[in-house]
PDB file of N, CA and C in Angstrom:
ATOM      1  N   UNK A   1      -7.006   9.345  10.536  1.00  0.00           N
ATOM      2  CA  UNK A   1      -8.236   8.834  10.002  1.00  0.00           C
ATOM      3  C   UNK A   1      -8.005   7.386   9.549  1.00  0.00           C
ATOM      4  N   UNK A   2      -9.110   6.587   9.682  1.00  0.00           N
ATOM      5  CA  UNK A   2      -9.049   5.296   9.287  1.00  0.00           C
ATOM      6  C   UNK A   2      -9.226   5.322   7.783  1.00  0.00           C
ATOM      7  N   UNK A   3      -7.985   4.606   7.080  1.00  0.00           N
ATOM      8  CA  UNK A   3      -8.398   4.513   5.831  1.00  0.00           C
ATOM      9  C   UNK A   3      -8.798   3.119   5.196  1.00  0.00           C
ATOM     10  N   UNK A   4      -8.240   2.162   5.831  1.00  0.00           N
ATOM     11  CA  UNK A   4      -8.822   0.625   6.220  1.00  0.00           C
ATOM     12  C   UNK A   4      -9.076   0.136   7.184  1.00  0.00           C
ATOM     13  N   UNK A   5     -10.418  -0.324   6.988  1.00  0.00           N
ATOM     14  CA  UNK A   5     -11.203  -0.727   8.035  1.00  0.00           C
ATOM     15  C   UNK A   5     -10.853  -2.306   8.402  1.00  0.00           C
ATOM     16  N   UNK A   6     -10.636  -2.791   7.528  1.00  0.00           N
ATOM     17  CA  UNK A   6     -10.409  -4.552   7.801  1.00  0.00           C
ATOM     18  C   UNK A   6      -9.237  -4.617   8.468  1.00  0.00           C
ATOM     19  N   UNK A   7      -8.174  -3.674   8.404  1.00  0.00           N
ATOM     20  CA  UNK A   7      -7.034  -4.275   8.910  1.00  0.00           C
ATOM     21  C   UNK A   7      -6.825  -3.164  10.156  1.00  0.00           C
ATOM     22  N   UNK A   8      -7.278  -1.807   9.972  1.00  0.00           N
ATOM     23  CA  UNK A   8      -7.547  -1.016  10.668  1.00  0.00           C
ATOM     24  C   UNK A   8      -6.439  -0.192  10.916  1.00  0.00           C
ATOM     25  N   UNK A   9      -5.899   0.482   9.557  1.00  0.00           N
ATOM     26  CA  UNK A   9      -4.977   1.037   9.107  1.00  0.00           C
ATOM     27  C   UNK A   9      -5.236   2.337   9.257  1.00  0.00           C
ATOM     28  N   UNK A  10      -4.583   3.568  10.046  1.00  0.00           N
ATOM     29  CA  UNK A  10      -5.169   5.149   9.849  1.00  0.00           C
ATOM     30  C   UNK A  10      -3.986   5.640   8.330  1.00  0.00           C
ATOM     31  N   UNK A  11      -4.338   6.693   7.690  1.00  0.00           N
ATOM     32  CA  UNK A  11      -3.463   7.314   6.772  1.00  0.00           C
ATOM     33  C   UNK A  11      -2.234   7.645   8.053  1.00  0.00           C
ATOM     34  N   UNK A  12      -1.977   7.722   8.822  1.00  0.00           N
ATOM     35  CA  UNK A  12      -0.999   7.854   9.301  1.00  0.00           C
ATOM     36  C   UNK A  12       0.124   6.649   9.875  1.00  0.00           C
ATOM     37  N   UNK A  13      -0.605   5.580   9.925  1.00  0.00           N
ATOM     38  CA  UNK A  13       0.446   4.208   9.571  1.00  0.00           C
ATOM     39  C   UNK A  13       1.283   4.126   8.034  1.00  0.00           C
ATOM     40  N   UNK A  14       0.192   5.035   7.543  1.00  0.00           N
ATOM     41  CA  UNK A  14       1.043   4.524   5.754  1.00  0.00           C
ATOM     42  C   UNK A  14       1.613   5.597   5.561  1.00  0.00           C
ATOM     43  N   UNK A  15       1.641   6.677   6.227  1.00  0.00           N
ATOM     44  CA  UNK A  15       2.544   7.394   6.176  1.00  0.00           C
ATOM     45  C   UNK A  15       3.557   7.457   7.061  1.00  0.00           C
ATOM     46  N   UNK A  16       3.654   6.767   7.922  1.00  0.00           N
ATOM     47  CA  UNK A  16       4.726   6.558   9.076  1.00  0.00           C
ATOM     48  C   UNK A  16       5.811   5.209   7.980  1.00  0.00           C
ATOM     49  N   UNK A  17       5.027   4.438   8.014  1.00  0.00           N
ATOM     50  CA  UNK A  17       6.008   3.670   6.990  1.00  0.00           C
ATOM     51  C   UNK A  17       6.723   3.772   5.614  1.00  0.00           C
ATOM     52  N   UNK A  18       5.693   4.724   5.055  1.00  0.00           N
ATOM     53  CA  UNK A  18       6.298   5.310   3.726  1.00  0.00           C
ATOM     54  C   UNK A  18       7.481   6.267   4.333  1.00  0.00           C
ATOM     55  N   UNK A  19       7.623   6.606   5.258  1.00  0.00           N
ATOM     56  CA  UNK A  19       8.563   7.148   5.740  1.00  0.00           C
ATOM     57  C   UNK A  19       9.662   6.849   6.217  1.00  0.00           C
ATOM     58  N   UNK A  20       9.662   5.894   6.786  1.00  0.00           N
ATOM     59  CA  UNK A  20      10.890   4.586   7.427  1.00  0.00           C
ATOM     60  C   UNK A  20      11.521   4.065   5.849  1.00  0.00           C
ATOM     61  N   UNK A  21      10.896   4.002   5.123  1.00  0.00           N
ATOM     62  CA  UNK A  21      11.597   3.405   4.133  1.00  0.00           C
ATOM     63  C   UNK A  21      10.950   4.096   2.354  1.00  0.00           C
ATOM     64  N   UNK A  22      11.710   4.910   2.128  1.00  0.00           N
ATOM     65  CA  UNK A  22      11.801   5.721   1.011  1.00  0.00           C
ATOM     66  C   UNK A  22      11.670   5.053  -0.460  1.00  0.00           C
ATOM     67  N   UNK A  23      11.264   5.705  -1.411  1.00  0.00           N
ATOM     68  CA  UNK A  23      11.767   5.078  -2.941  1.00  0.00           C
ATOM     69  C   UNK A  23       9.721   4.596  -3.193  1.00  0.00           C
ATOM     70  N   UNK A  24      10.334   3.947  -4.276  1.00  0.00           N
ATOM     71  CA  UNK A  24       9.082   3.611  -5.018  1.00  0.00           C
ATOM     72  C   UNK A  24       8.306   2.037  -4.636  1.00  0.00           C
ATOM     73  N   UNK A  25       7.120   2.202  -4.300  1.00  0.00           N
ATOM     74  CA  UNK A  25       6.528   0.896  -3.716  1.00  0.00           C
ATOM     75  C   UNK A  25       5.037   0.871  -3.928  1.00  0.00           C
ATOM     76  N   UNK A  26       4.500   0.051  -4.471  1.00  0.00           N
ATOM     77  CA  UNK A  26       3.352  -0.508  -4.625  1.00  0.00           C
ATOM     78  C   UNK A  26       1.932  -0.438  -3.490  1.00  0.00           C
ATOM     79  N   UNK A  27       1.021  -0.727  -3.742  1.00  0.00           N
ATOM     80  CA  UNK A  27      -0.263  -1.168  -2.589  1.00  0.00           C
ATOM     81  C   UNK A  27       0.214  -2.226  -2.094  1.00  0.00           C
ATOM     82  N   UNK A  28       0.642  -3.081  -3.041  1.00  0.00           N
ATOM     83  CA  UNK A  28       0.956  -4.621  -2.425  1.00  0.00           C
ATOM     84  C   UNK A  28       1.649  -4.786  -1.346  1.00  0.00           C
ATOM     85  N   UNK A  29       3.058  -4.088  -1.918  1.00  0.00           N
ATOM     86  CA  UNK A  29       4.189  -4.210  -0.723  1.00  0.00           C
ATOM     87  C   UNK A  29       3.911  -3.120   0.214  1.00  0.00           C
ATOM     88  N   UNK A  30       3.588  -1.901   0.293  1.00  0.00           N
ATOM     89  CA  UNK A  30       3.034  -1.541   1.597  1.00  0.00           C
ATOM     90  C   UNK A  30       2.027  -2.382   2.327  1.00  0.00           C
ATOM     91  N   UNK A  31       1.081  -2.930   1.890  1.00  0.00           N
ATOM     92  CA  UNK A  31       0.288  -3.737   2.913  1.00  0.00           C
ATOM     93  C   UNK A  31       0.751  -4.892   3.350  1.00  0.00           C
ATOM     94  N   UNK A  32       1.929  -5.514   2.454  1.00  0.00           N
ATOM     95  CA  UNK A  32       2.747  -6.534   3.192  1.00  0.00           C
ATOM     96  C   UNK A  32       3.709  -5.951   4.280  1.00  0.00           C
ATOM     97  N   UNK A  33       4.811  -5.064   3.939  1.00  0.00           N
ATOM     98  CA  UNK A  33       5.428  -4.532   4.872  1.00  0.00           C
ATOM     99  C   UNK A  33       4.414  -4.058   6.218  1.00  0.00           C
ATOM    100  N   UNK A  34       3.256  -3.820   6.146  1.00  0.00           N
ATOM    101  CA  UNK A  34       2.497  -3.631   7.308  1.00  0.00           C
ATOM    102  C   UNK A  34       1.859  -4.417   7.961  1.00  0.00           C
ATOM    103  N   UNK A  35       2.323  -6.235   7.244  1.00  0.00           N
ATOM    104  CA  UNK A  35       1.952  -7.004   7.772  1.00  0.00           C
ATOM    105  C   UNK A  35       0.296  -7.679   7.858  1.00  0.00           C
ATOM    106  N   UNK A  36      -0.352  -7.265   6.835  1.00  0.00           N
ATOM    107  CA  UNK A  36      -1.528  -7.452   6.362  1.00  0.00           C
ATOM    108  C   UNK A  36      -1.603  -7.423   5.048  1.00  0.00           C
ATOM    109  N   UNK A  37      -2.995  -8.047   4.586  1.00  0.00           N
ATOM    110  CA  UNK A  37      -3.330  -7.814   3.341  1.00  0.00           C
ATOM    111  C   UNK A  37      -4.802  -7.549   3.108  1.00  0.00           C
ATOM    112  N   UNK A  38      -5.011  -6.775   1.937  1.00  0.00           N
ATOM    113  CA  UNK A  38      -6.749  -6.159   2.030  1.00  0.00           C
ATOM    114  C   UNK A  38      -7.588  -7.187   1.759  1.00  0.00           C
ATOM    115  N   UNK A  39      -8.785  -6.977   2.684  1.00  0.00           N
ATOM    116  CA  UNK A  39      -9.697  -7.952   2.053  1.00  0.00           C
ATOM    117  C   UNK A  39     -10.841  -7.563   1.284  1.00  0.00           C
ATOM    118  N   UNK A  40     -11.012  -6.601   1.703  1.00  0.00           N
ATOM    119  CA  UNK A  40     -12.274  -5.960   0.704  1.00  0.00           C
ATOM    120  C   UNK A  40     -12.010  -5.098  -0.384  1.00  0.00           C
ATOM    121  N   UNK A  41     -10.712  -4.103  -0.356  1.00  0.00           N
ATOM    122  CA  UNK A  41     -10.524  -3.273  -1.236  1.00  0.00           C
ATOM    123  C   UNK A  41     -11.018  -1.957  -1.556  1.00  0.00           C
ATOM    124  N   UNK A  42     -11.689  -1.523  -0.741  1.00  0.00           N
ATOM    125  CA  UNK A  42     -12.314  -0.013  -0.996  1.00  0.00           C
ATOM    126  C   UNK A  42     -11.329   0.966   0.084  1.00  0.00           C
ATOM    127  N   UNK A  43     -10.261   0.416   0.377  1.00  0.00           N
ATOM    128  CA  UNK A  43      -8.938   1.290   0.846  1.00  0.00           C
ATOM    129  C   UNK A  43      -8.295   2.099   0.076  1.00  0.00           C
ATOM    130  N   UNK A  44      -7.985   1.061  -0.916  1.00  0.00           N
ATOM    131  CA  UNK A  44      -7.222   0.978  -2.396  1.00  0.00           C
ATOM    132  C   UNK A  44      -6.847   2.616  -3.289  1.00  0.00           C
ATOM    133  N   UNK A  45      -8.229   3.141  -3.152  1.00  0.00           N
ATOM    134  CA  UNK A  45      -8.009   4.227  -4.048  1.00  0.00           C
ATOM    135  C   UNK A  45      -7.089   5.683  -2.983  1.00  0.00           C
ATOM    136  N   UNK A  46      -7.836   5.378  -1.632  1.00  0.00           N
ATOM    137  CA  UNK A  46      -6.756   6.297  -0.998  1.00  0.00           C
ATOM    138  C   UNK A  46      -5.646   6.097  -0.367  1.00  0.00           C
ATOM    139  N   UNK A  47      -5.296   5.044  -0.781  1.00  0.00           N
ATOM    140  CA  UNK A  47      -4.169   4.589  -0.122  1.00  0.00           C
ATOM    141  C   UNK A  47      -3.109   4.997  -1.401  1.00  0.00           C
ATOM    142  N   UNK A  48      -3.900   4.366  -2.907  1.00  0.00           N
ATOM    143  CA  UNK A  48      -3.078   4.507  -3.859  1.00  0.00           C
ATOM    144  C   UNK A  48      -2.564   6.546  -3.763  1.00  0.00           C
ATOM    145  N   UNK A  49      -3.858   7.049  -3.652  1.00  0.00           N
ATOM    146  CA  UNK A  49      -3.646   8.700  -3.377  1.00  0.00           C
ATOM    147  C   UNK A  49      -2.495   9.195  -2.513  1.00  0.00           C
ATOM    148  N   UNK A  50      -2.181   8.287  -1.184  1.00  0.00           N
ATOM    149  CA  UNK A  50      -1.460   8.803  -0.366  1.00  0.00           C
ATOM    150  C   UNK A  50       0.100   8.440  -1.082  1.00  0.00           C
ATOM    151  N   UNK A  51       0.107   7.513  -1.963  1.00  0.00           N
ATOM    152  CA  UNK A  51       1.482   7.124  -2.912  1.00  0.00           C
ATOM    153  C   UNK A  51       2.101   8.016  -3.068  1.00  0.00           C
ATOM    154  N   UNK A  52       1.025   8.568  -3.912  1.00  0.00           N
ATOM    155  CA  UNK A  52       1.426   8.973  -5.064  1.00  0.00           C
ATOM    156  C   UNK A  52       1.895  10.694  -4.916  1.00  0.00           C
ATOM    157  N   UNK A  53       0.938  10.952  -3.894  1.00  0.00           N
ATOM    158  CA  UNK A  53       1.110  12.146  -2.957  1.00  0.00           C
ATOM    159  C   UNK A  53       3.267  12.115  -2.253  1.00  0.00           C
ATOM    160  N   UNK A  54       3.285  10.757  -2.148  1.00  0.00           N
ATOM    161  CA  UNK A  54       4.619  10.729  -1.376  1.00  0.00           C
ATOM    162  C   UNK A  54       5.664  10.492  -2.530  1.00  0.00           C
ATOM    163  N   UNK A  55       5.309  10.403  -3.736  1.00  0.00           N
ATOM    164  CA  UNK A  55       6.485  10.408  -4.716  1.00  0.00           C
ATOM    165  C   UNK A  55       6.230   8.821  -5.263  1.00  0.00           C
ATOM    166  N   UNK A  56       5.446   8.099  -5.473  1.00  0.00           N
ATOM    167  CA  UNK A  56       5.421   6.500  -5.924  1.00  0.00           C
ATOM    168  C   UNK A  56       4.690   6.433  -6.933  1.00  0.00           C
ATOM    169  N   UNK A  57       5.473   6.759  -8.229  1.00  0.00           N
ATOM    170  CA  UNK A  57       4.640   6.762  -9.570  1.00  0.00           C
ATOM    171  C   UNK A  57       3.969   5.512 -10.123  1.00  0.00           C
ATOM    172  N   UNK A  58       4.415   4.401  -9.178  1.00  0.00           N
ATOM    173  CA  UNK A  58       4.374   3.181  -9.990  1.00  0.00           C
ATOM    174  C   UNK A  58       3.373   2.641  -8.574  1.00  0.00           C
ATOM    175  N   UNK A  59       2.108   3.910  -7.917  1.00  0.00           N
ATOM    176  CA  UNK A  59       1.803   2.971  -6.730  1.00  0.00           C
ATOM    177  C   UNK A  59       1.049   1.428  -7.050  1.00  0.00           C
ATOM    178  N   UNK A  60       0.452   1.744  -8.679  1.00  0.00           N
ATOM    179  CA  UNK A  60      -0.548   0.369  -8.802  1.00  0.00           C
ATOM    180  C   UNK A  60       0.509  -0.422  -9.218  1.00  0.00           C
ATOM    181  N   UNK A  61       1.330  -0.496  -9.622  1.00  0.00           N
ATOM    182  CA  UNK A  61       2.147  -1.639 -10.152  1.00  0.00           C
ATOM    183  C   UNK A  61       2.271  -2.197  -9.023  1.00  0.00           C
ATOM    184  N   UNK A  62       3.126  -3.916  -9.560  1.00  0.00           N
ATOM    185  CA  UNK A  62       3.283  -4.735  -8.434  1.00  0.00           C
ATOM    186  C   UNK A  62       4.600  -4.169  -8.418  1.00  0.00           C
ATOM    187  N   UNK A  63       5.326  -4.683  -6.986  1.00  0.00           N
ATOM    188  CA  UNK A  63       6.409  -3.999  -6.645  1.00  0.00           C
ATOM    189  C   UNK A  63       8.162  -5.099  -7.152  1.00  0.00           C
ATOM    190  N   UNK A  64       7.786  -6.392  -7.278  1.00  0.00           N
ATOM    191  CA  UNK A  64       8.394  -7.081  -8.177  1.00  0.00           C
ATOM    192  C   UNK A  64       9.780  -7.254  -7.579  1.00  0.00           C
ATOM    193  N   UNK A  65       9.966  -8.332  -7.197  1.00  0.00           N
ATOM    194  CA  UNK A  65      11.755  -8.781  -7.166  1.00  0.00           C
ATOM    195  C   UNK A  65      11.828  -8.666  -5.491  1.00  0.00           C
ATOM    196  N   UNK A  66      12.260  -9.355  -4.697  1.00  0.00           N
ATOM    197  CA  UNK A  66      12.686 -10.055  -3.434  1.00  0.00           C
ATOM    198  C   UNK A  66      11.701 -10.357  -2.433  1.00  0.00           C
ATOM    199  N   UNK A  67      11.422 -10.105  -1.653  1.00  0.00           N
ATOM    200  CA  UNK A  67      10.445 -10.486  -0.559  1.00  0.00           C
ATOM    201  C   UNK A  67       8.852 -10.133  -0.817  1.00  0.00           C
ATOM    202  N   UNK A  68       8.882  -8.916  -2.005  1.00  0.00           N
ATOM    203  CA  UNK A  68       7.407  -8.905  -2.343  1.00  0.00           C
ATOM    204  C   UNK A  68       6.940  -8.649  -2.984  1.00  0.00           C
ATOM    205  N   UNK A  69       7.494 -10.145  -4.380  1.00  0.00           N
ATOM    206  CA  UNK A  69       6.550 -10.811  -5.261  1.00  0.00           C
ATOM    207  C   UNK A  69       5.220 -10.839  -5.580  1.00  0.00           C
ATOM    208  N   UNK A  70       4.610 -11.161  -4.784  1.00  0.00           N
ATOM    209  CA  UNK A  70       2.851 -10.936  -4.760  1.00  0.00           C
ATOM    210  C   UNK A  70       2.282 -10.037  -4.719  1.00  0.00           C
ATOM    211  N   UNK A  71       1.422  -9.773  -5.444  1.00  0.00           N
ATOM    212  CA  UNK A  71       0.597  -8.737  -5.984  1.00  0.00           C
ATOM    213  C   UNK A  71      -0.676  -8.625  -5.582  1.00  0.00           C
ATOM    214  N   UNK A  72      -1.082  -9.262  -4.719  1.00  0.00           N
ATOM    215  CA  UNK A  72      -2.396  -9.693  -4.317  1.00  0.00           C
ATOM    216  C   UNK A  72      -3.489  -8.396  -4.005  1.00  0.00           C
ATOM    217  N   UNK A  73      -2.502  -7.290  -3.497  1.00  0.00           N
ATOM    218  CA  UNK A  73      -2.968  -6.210  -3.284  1.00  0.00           C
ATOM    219  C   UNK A  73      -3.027  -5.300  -4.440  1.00  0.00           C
ATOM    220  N   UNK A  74      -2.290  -5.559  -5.159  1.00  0.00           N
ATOM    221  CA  UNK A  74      -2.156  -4.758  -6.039  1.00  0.00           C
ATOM    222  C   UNK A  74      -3.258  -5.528  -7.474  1.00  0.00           C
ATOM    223  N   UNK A  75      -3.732  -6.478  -7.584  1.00  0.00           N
ATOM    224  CA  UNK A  75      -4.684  -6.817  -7.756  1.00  0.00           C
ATOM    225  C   UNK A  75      -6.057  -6.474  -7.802  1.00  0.00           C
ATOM    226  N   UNK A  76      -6.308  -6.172  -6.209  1.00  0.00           N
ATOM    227  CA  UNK A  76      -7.602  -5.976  -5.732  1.00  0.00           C
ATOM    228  C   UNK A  76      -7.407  -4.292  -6.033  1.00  0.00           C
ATOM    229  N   UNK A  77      -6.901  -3.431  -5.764  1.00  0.00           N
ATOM    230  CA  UNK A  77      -6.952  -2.272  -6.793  1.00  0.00           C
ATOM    231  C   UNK A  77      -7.063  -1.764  -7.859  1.00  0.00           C
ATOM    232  N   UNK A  78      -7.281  -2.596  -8.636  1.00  0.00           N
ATOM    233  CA  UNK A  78      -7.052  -2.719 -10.067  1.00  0.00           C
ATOM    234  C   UNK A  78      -8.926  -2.207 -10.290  1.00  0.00           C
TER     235      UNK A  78
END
């Protein structure tokens, strides 16, 4: 199912990647690691769902310290 439309993300991209790479991670840095960023934001709440579903207590936080600093996504969830 499409869970973002702007970038045209199914719940199964964010779960294919939450999968490649384990541990605790943000909206932000998943939509960077996927090489996009949201523009509208009404993704946000099920994307944050699918986190948190995968073990990422901290999905609204920013993800903080090396390549992804920016929060931009994690912002627009807020």
């Amino acid at each position: 199912m499409i869970l973002c439309s702007c970038n045209v993300l199914s719940d199964r991209d964010i779960r294919e990647r939450l999968g490649e790479t384990p541990g605790q991670r943000s909206v932000g840095a998943l939509f960077r690691q996927l090489g996009c960023e949201p523009k509208c934001g009404r993704c946000m709440r099920n994307i944050v769902a699918i986190l948190e579903q995968q073990g990422s207590p901290q999905a609204t936080e920013c993800a903080g310290g090396g390549a992804y600093d920016s929060c931009r996504a994690d912002e627009l969830a807020a």
